[in-house]
Protein backbone atom coordinates (compact mmCIF):
# COMPACT_ATOMS: atom_id res chain seq x y z
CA UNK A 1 0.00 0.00 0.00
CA UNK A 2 2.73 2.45 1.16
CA UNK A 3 4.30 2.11 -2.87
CA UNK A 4 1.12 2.39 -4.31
CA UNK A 5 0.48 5.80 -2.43
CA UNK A 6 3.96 7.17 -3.26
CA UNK A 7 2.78 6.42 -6.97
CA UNK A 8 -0.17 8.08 -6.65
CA UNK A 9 1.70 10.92 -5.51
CA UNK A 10 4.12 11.17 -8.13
CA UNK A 11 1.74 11.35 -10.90
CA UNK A 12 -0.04 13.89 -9.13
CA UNK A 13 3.15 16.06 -9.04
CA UNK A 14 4.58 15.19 -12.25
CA UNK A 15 1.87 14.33 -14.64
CA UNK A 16 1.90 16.58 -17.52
CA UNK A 17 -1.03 18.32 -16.83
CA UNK A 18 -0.48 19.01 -13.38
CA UNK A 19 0.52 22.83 -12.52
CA UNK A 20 1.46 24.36 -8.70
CA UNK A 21 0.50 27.14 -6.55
CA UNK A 22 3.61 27.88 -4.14
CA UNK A 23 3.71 29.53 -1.27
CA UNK A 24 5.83 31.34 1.34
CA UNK A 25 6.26 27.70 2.58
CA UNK A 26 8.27 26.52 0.05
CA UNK A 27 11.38 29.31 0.78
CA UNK A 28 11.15 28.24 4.14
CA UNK A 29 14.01 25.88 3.47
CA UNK A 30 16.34 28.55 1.24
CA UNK A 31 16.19 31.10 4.59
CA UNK A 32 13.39 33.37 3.75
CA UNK A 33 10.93 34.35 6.30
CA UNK A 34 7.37 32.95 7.02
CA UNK A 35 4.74 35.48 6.72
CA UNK A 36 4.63 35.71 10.87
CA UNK A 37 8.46 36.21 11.08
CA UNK A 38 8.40 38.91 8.09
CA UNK A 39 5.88 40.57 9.73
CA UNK A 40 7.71 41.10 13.24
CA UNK A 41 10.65 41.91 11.38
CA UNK A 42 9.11 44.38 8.75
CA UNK A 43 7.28 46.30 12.16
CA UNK A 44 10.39 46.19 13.94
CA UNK A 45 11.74 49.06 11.55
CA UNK A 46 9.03 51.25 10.61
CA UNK A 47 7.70 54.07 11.66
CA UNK A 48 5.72 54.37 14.89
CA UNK A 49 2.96 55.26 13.30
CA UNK A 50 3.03 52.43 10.49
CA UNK A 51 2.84 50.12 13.63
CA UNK A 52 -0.16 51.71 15.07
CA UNK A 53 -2.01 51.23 11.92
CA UNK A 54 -1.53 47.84 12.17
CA UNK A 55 -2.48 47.25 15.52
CA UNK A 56 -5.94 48.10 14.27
CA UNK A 57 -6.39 45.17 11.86
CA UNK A 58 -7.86 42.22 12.53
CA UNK A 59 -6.98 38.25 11.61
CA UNK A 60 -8.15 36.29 8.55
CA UNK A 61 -10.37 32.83 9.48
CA UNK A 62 -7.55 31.45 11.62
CA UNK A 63 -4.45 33.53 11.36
CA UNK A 64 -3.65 36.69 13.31
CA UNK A 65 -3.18 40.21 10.80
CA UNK A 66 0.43 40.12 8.85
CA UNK A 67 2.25 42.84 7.08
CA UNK A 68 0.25 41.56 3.87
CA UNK A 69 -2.80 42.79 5.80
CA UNK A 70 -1.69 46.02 6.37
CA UNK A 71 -0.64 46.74 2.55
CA UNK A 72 -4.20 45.79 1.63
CA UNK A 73 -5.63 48.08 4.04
CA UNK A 74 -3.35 50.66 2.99
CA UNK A 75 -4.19 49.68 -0.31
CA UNK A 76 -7.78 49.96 -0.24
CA UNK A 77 -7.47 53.29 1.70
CA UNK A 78 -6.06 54.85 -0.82
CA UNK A 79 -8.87 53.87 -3.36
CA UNK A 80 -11.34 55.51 -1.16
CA UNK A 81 -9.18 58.40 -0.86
CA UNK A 82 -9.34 58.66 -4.65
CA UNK A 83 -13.08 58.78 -5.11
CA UNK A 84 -14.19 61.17 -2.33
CA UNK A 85 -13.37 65.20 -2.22
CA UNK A 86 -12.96 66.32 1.31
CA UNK A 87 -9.97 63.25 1.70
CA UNK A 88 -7.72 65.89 3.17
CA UNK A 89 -10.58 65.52 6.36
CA UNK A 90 -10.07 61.73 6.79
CA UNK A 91 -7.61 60.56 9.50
CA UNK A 92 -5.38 58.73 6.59
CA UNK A 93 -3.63 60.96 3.94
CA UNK A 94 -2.72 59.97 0.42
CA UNK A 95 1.22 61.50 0.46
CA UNK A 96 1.22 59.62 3.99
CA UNK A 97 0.26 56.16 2.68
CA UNK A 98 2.36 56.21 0.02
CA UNK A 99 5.33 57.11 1.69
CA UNK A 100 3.84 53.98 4.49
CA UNK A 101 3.48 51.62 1.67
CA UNK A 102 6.74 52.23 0.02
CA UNK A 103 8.75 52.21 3.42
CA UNK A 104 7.03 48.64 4.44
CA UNK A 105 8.22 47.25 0.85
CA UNK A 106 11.80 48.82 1.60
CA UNK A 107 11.88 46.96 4.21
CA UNK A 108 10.24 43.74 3.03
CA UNK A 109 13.21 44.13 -0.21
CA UNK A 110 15.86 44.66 2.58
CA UNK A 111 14.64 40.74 4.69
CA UNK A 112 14.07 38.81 0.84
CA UNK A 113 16.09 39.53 -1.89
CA UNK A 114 19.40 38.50 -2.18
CA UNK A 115 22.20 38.27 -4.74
CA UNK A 116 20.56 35.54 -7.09
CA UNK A 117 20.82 32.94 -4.59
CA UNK A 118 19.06 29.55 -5.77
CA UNK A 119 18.16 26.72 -3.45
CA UNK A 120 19.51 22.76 -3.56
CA UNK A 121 15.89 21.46 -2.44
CA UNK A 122 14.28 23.87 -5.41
CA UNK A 123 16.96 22.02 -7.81
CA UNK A 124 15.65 18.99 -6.93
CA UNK A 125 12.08 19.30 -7.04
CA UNK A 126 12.59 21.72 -10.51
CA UNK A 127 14.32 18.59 -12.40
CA UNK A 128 12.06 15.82 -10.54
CA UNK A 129 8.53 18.16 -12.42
CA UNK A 130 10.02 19.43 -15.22
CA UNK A 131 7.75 18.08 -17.92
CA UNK A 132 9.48 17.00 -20.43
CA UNK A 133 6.71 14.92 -21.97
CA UNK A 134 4.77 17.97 -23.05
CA UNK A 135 5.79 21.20 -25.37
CA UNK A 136 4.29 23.31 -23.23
CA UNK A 137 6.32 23.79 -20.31
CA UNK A 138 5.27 23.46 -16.65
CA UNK A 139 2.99 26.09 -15.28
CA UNK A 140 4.07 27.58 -11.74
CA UNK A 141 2.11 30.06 -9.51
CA UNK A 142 3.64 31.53 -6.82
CA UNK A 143 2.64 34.06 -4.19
CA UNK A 144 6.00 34.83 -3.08
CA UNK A 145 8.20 38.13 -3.59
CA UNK A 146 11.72 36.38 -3.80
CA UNK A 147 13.40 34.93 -6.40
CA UNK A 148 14.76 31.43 -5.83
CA UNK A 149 13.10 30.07 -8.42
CA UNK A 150 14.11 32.01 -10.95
CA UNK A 151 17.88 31.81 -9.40
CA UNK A 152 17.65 27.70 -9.50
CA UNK A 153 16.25 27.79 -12.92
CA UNK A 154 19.76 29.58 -14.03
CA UNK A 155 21.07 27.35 -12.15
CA UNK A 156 20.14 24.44 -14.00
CA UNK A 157 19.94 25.97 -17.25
CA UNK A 158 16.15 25.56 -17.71
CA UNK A 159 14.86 27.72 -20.31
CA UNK A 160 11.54 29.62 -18.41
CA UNK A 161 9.40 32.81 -19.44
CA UNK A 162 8.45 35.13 -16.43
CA UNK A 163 5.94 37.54 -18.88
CA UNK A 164 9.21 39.88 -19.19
CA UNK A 165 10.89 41.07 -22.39
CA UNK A 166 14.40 41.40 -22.10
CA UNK A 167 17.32 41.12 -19.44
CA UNK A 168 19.06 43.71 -16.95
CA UNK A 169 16.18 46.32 -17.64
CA UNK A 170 13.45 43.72 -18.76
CA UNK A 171 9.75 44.96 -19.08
CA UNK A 172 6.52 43.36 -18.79
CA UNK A 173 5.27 41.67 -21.81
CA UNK A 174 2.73 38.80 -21.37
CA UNK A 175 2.76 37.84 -25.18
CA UNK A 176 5.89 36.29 -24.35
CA UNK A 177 3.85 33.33 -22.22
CA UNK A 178 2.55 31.67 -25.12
CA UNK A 179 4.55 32.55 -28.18
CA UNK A 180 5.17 29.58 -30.34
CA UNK A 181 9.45 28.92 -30.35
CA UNK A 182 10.91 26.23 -31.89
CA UNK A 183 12.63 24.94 -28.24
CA UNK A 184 9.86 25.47 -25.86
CA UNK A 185 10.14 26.75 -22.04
CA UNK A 186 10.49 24.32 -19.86
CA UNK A 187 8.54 26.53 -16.72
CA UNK A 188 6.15 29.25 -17.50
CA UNK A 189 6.84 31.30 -13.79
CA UNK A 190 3.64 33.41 -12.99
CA UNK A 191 4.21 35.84 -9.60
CA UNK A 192 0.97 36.47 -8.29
CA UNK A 193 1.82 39.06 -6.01
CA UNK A 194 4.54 40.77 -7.27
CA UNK A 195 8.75 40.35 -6.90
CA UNK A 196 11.26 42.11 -4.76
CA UNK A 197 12.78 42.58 -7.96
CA UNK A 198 9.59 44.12 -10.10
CA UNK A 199 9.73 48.14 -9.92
CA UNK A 200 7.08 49.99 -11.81
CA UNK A 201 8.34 53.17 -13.47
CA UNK A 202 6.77 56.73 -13.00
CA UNK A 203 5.97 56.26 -16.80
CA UNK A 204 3.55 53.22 -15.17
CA UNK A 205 5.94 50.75 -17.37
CA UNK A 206 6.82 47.74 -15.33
CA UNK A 207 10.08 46.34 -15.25
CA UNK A 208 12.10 43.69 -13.73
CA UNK A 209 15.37 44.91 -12.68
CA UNK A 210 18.13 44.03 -10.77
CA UNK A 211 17.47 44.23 -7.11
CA UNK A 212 19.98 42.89 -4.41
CA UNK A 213 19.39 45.02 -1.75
CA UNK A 214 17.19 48.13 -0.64
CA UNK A 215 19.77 49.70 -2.11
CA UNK A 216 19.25 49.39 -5.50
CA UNK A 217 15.80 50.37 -5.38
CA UNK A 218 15.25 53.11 -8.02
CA UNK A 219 11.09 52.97 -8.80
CA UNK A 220 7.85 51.79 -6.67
CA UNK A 221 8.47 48.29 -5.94
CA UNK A 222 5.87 45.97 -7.22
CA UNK A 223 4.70 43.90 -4.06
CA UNK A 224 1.16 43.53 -3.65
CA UNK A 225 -0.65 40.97 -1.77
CA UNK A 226 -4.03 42.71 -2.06
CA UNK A 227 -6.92 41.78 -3.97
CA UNK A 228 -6.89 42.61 -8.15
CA UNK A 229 -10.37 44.82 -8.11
CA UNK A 230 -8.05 47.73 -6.58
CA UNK A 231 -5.31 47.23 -8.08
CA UNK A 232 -6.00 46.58 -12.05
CA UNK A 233 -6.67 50.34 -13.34
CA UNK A 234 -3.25 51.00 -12.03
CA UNK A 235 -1.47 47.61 -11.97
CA UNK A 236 -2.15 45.75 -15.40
CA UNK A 237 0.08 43.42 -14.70
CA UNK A 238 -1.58 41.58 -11.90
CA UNK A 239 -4.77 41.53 -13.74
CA UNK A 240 -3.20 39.71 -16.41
CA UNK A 241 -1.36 37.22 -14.30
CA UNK A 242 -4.69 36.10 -12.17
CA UNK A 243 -6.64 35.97 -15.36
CA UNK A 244 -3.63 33.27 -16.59
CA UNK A 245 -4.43 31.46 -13.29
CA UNK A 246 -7.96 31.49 -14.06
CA UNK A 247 -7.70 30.32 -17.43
CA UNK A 248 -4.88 27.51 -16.28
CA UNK A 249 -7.13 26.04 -13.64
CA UNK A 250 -9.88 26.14 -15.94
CA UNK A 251 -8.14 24.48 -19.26
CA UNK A 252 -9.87 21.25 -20.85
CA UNK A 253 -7.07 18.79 -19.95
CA UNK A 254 -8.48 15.36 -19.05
CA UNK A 255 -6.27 15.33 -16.17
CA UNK A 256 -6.06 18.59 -15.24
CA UNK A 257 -4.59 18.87 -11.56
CA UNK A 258 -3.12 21.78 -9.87
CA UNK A 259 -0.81 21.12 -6.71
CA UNK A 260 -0.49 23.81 -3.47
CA UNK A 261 2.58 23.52 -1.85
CA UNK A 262 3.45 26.13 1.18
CA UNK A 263 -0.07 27.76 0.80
CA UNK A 264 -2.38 27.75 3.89
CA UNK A 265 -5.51 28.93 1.88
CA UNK A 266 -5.92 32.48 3.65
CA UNK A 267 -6.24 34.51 0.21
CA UNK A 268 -9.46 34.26 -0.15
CA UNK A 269 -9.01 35.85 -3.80
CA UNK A 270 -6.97 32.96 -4.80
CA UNK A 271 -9.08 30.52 -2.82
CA UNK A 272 -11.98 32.02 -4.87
CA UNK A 273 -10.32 31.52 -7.89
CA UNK A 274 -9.29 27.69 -7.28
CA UNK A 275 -13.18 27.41 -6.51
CA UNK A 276 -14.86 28.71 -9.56
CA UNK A 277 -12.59 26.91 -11.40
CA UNK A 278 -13.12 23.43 -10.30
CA UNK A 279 -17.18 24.47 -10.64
CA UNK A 280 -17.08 26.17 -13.83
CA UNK A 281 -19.01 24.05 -16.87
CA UNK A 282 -16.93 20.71 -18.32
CA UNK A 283 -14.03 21.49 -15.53
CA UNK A 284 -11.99 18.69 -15.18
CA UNK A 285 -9.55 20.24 -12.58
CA UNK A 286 -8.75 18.43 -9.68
CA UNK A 287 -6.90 20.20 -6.26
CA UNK A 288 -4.16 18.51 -4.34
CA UNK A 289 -3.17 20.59 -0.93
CA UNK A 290 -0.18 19.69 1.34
CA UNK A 291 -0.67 22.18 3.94
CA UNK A 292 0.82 23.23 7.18
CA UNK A 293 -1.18 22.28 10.61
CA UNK A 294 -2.66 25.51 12.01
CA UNK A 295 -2.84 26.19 15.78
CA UNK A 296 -6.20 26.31 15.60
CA UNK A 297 -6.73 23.23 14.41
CA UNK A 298 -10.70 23.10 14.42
CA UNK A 299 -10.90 26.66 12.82
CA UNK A 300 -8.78 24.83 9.66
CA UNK A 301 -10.27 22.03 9.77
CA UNK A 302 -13.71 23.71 9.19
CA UNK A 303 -12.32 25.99 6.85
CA UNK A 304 -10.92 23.49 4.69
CA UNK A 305 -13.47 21.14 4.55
CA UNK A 306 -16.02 24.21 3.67
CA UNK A 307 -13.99 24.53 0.78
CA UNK A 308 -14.01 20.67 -0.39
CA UNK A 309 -17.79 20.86 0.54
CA UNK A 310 -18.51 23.58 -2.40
CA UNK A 311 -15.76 21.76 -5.20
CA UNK A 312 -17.36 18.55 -5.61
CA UNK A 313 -15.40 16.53 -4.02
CA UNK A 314 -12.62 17.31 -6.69
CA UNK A 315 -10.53 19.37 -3.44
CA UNK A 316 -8.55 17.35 -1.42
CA UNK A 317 -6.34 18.68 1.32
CA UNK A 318 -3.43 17.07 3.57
CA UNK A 319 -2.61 18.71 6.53
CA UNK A 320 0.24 18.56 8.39
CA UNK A 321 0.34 15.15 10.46
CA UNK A 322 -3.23 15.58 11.39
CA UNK A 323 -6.41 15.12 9.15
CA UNK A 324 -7.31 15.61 5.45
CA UNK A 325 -10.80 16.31 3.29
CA UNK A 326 -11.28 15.11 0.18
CA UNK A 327 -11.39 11.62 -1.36
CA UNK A 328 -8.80 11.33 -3.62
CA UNK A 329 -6.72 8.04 -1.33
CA UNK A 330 -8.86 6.17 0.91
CA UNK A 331 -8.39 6.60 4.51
CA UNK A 332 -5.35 3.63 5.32
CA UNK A 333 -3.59 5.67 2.29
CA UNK A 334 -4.49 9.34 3.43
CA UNK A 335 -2.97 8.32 6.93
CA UNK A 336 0.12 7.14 4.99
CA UNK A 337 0.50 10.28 3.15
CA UNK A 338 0.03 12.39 7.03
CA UNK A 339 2.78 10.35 8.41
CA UNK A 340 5.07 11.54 5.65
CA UNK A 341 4.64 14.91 6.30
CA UNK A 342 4.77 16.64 2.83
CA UNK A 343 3.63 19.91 3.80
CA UNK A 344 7.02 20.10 4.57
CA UNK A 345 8.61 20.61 1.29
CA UNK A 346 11.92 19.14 1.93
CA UNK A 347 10.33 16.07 3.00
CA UNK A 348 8.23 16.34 -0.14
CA UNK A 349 11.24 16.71 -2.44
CA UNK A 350 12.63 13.77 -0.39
CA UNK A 351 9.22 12.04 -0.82
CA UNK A 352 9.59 12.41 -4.52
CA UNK A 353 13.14 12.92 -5.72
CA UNK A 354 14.86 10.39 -3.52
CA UNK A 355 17.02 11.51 -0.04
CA UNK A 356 19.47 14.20 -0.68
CA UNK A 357 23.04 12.66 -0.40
């Protein structure tokens, strides 16, 4: 039984029409910060008054508020700001939140990026799901800001596309996703929320540049967490990147499966999106989740299984060591699959590649 499960596993994470949603998780092992940790850190530095925004904010479902939060509600501030007249009255000014906003991404450049750094687990897992059996390259999500995919990619000498045009000054181009080329990508790399190394231009061009430290910083850094409705009249790019994810989740493969790794499911804007995807007419997408264990463990538990309970039983989620939802194994192989612990993503690499010598 234990082989057959490990089987099962591996087709799930390297069929060829499988794509991945990665999370803050997944850097975990390559020294980057949890969302918690980031957001001590990121609080530790900023102005007073930065902090006593934030001490206003409430949790998500189970989690307590993170710096991610607070650039949404700074976010979504300044929207309302823009619509109303008398927003010189309101306790929040616009000159003040955007000097807020770009301090807290100063500081969240100054705790992630790094000079090109890739990561030996990411190496591993990148060659073990590199799909080589289709000419369409591997689709990856990923809701982080740093770059170690990109860095193990060079590293490897995988070709990818990233929806920039170019190299030390690159700008954003989505054509460059699905042109036809005669040696295909083997990763298509979609960054949901932005990179430490993504500045946006007073011109409103966006450009991916090279970004070390806080240092180089030139432009607005592009790191936002917050939901697209108020960000696409001003951010293009993000709208076009969640309407890829949209259209990925919903494409006609007969095994279409996406894979979360290092996501707890506390965006509801993505979670909405993995949702109306797996409901939407002649889907055919299936959701595999290896997720960390939450403290609140009932709170998850109910939260997750919510979710399975409106996707047809075509969501299935592992969580840490403790329970899962979803019928995709039976229960003697679901407990199997708990024991290995593959919300871990070294273990998963492990799980999948074979033990790092």
């Amino acid at each position: 039984m234990p082989g057959e499960t490990k089987e099962r596993v591996i087709q799930w994470l390297t069929g060829s029409d499988t794509c991945f949603l990665i999370g803050a998780g997944c850097s975990r092992c390559a020294g980057k910060p949890l969302i918690g940790e980031l957001t001590t850190k990121v609080l530790a530095k900023v102005d007073a008054s930065i902090k006593a925004q934030f001490d206003r904010l409430s949790g998500t479902k189970t989690r307590p508020p993170t710096i991610e939060d607070l650039i949404n509600y700074l976010v979504r501030y300044q929207s309302i700001l823009q619509t109303v007249n008398d927003a010189d009255k309101h306790m929040l000014k616009p000159d003040w939140i955007d000097e807020s906003l770009q301090s807290i991404k100063r500081e969240i450049v100054t705790l992630i990026a790094d000079a090109w750094v890739d990561s030996p687990v990411h190496s591993r897992f990148m060659q073990r799901i590199a799909n080589k059996r289709s000419k369409d390259g591997r689709d990856i999500f990923t809701l982080n800001y740093d770059t170690i995919i990109e860095a193990t990619l060079d590293k490897l000498r995988y070709e990818y596309v990233d929806g920039f045009r170019g190299s030390r000054r690159a700008w954003f181009d989505p054509t460059v996703f699905d042109e036809p080329s005669a040696c295909a990508p083997n990763f298509r790399i979609h960054k949901l929320h932005g990179s430490v190394n993504w500045l946006r231009e007073s011109t409103g061009h966006v450009r991916r540049a090279v970004i070390s430290t806080a240092v180089d910083i030139t432009d607005t850094v592009m790191v936002y967490p917050s939901e697209q409705k108020y960000l696409q009249t001003q951010f293009g790019v993000y709208e076009t990147l969640i309407g890829r994810f949209r259209s990925r989740l919903r494409a006609p493969n007969v095994n279409n499966c996406l894979v979360t790794l290092g996501y707890s499911f506390n965006d509801e804007h993505i979670n909405e999106a993995i949702i109306d995807a797996i409901n939407a007419t002649a889907s055919n997408l299936t959701v595999i989740a290896f997720v960390g264990s939450d403290p609140k463990a009932k709170e998850q538990q109910a939260q997750l299984t919510a979710i399975a309970e409106r996707c047809d039983s075509r969501f299935n989620a592992y969580v840490g060591n403790a329970f899962y939802v979803g019928g995709a194994l039976d229960d003697s192989e679901s407990k199997v699959l708990l024991a290995a612990e593959l919300w871990k993503f070294e273990s998963l690499v492990d799980y999948i590649a074979g033990e790092a010598t």
